[in-house]
PDB file of N, CA and C in Angstrom:
ATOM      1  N   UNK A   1      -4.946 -60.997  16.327  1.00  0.00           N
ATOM      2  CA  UNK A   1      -6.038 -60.327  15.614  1.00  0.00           C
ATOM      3  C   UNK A   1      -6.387 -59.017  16.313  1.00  0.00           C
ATOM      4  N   UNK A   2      -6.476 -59.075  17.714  1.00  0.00           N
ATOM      5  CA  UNK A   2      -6.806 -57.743  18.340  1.00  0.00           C
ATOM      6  C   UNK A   2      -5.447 -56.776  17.970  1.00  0.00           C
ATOM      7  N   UNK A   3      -4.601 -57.038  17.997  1.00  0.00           N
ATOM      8  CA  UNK A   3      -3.704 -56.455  18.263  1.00  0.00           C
ATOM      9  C   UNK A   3      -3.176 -56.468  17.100  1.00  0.00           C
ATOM     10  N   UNK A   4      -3.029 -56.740  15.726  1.00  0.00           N
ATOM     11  CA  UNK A   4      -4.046 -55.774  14.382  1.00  0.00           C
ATOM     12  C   UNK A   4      -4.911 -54.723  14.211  1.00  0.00           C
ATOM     13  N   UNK A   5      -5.879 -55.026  15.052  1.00  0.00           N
ATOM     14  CA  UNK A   5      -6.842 -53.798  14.909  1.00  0.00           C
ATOM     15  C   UNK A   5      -6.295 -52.511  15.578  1.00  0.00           C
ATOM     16  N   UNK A   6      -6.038 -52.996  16.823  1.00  0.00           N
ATOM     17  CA  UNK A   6      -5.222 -51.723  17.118  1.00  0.00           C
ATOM     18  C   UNK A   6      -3.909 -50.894  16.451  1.00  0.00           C
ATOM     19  N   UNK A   7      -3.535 -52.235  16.142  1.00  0.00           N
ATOM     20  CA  UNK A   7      -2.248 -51.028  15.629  1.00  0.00           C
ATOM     21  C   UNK A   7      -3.206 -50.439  14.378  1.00  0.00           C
ATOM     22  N   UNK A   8      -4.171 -51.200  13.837  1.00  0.00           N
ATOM     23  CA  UNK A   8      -4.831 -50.483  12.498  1.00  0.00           C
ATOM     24  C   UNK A   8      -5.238 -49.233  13.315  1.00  0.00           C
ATOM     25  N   UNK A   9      -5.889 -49.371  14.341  1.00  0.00           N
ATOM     26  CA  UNK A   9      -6.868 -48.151  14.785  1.00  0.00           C
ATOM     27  C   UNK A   9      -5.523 -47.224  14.750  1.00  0.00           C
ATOM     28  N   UNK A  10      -4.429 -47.453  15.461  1.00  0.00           N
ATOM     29  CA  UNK A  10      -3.241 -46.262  15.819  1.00  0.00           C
ATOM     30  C   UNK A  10      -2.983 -45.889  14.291  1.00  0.00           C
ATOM     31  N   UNK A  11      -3.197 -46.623  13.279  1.00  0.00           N
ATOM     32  CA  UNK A  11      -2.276 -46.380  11.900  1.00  0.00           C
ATOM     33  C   UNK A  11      -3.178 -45.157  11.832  1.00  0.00           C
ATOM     34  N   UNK A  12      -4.370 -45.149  11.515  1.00  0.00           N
ATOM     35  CA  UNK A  12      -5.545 -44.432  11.126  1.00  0.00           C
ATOM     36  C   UNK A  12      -5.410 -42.910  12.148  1.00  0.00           C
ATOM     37  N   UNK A  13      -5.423 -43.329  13.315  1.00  0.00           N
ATOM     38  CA  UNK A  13      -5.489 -41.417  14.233  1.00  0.00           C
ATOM     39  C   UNK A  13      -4.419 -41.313  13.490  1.00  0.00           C
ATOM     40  N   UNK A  14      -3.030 -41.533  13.392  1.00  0.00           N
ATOM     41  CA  UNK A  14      -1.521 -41.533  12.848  1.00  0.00           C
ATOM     42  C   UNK A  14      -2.206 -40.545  11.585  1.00  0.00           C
ATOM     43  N   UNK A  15      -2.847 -41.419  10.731  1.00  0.00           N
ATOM     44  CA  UNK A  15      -3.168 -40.651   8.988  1.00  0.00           C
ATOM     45  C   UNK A  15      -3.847 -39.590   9.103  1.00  0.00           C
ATOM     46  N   UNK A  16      -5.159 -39.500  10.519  1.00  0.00           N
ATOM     47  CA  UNK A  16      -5.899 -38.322  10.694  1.00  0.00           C
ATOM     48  C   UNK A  16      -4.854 -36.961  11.130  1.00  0.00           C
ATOM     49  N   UNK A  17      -3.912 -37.294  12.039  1.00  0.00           N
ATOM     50  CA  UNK A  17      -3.211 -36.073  12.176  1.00  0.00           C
ATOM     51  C   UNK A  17      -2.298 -35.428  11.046  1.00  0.00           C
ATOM     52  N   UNK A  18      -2.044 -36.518  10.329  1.00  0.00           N
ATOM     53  CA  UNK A  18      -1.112 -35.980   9.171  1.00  0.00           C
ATOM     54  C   UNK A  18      -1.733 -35.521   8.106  1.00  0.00           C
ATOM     55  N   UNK A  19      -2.905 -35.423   8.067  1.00  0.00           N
ATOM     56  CA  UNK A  19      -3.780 -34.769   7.448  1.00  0.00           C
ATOM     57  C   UNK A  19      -4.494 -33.366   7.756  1.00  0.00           C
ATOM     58  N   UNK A  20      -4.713 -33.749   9.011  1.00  0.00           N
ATOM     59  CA  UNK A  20      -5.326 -32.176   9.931  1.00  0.00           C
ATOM     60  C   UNK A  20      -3.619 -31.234   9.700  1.00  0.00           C
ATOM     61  N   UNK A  21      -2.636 -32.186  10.014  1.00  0.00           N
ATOM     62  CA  UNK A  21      -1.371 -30.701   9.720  1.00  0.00           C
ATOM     63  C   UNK A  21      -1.513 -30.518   8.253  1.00  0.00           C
ATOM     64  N   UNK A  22      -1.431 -31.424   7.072  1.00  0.00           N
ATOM     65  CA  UNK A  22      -1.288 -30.664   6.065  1.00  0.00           C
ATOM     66  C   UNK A  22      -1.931 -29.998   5.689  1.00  0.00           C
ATOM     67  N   UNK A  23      -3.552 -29.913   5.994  1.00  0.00           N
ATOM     68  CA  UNK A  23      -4.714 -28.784   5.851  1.00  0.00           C
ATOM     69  C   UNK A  23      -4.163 -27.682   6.573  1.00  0.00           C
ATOM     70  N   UNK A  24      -4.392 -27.642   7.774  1.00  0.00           N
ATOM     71  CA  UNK A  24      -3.515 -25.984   8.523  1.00  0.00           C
ATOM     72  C   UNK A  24      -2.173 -25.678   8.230  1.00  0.00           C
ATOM     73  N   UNK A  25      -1.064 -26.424   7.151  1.00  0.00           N
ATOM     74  CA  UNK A  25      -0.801 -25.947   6.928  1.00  0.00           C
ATOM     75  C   UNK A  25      -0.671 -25.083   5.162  1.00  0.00           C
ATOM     76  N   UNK A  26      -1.928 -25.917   4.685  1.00  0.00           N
ATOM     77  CA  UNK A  26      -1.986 -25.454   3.137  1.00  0.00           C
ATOM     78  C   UNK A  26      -3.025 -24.013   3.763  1.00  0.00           C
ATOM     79  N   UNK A  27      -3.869 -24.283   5.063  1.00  0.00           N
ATOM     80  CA  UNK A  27      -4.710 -22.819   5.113  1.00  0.00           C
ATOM     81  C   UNK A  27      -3.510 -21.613   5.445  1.00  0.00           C
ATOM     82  N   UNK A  28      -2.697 -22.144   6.112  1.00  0.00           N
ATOM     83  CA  UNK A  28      -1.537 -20.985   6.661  1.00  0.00           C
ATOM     84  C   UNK A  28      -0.905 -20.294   5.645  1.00  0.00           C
ATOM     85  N   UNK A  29      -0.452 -21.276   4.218  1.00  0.00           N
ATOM     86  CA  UNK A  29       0.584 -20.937   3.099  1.00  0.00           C
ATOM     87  C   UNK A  29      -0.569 -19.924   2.202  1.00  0.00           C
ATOM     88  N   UNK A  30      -1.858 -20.499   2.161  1.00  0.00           N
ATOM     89  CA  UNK A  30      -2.822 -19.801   1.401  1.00  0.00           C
ATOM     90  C   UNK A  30      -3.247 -18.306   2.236  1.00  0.00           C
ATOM     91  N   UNK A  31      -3.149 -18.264   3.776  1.00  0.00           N
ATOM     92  CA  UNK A  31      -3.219 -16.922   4.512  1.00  0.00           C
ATOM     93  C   UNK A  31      -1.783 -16.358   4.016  1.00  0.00           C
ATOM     94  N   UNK A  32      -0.874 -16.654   3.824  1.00  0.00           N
ATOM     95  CA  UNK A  32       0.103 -16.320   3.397  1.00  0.00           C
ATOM     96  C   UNK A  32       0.234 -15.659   1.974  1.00  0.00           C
ATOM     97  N   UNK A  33       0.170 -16.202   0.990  1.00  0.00           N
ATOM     98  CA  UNK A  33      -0.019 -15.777   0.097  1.00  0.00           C
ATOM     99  C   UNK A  33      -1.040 -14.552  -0.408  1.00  0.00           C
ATOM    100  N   UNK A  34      -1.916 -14.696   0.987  1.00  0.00           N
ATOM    101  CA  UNK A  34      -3.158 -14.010   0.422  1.00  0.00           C
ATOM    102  C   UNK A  34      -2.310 -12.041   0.808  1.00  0.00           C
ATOM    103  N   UNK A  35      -1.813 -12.376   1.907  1.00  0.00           N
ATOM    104  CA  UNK A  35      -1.530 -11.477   2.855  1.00  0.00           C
ATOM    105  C   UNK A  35       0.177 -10.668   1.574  1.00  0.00           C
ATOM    106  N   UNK A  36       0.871 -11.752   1.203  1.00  0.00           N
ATOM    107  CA  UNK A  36       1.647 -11.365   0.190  1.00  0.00           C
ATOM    108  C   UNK A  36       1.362 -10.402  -0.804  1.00  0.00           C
ATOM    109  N   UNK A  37       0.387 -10.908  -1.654  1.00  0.00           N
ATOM    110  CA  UNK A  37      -0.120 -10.652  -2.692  1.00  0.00           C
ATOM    111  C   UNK A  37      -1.340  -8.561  -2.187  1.00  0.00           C
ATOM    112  N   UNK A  38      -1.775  -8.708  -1.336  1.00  0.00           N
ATOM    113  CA  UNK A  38      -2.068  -7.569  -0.713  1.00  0.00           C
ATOM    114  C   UNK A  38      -0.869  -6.951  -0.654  1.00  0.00           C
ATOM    115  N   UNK A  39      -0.259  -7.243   0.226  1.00  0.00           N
ATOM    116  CA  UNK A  39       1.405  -6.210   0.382  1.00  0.00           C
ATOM    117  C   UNK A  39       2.034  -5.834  -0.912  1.00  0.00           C
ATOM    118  N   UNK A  40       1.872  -6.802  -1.813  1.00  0.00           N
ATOM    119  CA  UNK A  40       2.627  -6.260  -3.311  1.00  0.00           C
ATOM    120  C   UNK A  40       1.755  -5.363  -3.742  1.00  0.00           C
ATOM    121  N   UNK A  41       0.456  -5.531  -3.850  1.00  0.00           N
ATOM    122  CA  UNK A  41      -0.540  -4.619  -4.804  1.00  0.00           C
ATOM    123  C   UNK A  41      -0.686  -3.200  -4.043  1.00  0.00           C
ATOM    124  N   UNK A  42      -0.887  -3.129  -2.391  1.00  0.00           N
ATOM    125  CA  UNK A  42      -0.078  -1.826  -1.697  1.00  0.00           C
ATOM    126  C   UNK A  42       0.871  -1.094  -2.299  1.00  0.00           C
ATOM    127  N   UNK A  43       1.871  -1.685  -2.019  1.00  0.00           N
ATOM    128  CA  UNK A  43       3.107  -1.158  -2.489  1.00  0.00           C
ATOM    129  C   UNK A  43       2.881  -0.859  -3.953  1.00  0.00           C
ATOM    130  N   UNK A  44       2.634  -1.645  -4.853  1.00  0.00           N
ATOM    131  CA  UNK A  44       2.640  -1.062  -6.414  1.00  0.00           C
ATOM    132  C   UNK A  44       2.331  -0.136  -6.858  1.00  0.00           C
ATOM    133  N   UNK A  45       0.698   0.190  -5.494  1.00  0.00           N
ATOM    134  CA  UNK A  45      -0.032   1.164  -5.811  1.00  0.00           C
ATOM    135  C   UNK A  45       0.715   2.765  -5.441  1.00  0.00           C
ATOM    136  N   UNK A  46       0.927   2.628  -4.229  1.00  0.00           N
ATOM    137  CA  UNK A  46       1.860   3.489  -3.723  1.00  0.00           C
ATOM    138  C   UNK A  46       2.846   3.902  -4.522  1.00  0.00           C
ATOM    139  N   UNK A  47       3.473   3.413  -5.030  1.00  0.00           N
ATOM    140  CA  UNK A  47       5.093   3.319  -6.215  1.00  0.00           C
ATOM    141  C   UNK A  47       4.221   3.963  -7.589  1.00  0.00           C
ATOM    142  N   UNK A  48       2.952   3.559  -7.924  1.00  0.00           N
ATOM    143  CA  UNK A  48       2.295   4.333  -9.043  1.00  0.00           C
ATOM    144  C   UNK A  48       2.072   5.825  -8.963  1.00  0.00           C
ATOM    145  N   UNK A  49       1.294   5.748  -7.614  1.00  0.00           N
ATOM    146  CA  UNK A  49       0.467   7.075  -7.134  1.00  0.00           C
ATOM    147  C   UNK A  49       1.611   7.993  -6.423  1.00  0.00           C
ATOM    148  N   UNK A  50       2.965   7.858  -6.448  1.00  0.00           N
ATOM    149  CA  UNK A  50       4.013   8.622  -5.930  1.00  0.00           C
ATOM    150  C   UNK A  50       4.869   9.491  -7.206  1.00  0.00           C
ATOM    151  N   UNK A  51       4.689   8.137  -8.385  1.00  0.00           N
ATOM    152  CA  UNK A  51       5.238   8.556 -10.005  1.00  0.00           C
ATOM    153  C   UNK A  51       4.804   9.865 -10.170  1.00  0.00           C
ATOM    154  N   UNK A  52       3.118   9.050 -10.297  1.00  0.00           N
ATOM    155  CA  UNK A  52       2.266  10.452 -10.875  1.00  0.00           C
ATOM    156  C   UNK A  52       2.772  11.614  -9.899  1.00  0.00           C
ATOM    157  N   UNK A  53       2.105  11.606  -8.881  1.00  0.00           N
ATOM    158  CA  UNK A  53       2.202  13.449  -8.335  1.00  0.00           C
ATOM    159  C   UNK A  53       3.633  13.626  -8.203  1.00  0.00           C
ATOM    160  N   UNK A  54       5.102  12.772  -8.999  1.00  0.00           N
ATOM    161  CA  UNK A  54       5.911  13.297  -8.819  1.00  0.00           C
ATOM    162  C   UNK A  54       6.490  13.624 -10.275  1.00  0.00           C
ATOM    163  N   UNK A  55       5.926  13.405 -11.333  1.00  0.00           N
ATOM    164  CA  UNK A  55       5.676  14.192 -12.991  1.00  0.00           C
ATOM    165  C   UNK A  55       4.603  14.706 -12.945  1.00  0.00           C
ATOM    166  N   UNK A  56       3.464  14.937 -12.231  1.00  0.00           N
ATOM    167  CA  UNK A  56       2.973  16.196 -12.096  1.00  0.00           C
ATOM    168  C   UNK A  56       3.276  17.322 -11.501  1.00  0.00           C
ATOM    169  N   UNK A  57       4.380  17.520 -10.068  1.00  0.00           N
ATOM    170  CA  UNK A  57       4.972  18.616  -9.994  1.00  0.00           C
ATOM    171  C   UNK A  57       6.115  18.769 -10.684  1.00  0.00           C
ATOM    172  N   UNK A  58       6.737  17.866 -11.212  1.00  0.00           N
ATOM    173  CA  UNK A  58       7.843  18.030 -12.142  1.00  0.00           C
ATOM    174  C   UNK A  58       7.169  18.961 -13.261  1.00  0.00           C
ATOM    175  N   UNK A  59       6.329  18.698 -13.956  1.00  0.00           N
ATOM    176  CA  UNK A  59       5.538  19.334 -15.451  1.00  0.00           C
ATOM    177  C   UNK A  59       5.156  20.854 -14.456  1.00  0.00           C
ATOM    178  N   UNK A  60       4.168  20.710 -13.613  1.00  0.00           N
ATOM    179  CA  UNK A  60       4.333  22.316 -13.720  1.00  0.00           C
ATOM    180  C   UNK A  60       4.819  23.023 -13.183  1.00  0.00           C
ATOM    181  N   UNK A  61       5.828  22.501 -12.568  1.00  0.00           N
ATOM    182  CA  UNK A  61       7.295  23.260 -11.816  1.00  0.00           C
ATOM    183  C   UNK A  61       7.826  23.736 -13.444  1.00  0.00           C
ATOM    184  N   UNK A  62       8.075  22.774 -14.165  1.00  0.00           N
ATOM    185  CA  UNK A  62       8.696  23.405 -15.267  1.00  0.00           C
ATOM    186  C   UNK A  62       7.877  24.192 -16.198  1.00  0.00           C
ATOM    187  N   UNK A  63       6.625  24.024 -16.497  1.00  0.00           N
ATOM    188  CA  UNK A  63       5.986  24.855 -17.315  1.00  0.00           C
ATOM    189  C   UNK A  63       5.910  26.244 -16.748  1.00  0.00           C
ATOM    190  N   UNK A  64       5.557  26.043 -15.326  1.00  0.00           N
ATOM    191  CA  UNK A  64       5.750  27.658 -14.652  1.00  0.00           C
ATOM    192  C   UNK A  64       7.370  28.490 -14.733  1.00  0.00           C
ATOM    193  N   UNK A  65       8.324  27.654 -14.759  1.00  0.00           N
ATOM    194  CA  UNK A  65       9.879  27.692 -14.829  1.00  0.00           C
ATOM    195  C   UNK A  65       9.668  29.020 -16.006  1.00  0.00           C
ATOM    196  N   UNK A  66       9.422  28.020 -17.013  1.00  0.00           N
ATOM    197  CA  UNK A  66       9.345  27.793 -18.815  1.00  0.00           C
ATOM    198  C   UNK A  66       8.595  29.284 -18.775  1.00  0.00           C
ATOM    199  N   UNK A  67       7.384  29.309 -17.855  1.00  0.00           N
ATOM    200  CA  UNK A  67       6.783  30.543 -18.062  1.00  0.00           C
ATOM    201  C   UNK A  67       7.299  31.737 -17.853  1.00  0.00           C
ATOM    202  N   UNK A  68       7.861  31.716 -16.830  1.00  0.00           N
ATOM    203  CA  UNK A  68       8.739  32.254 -15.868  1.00  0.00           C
ATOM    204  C   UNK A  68      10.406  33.193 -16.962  1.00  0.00           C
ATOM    205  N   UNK A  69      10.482  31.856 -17.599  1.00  0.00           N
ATOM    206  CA  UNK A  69      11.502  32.649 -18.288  1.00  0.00           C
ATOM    207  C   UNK A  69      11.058  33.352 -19.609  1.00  0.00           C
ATOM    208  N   UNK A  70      10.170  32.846 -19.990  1.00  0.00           N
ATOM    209  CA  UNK A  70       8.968  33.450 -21.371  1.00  0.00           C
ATOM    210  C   UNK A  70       9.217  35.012 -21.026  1.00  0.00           C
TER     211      UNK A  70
END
């Protein structure tokens, strides 16, 4: 009977740790993701804001061109 309880007590710390890892590691995958999802929307933004000012000197490189040969 004692020696039931104990192994119950060992089963139980046993379930507490396998629980404390899968929390740190669902907080790690979720710091992860969070940190992902920043890096993509960076970058997208960057890749947007590079388009533009690069068809805006395209347009009036050429309209001045365009003028240029007018």
């Amino acid at each position: 009977m004692i020696i039931w309880v104990f192994e119950k007590k060992e089963g139980i710390e046993r379930i507490d740790t396998v629980v404390v890892v899968v929390v740190v590691l669902e907080e790690i995958v979720v710091v992860v993701v969070v940190e992902v999802v920043v890096v993509v929307v960076v970058v997208v933004v960057v890749v947007v804001v590079v388009v533009v000012v690069v068809v805006v000197v395209v347009a009036v490189v050429l309209s001045s061109s365009s003028l240029l040969l007018l």
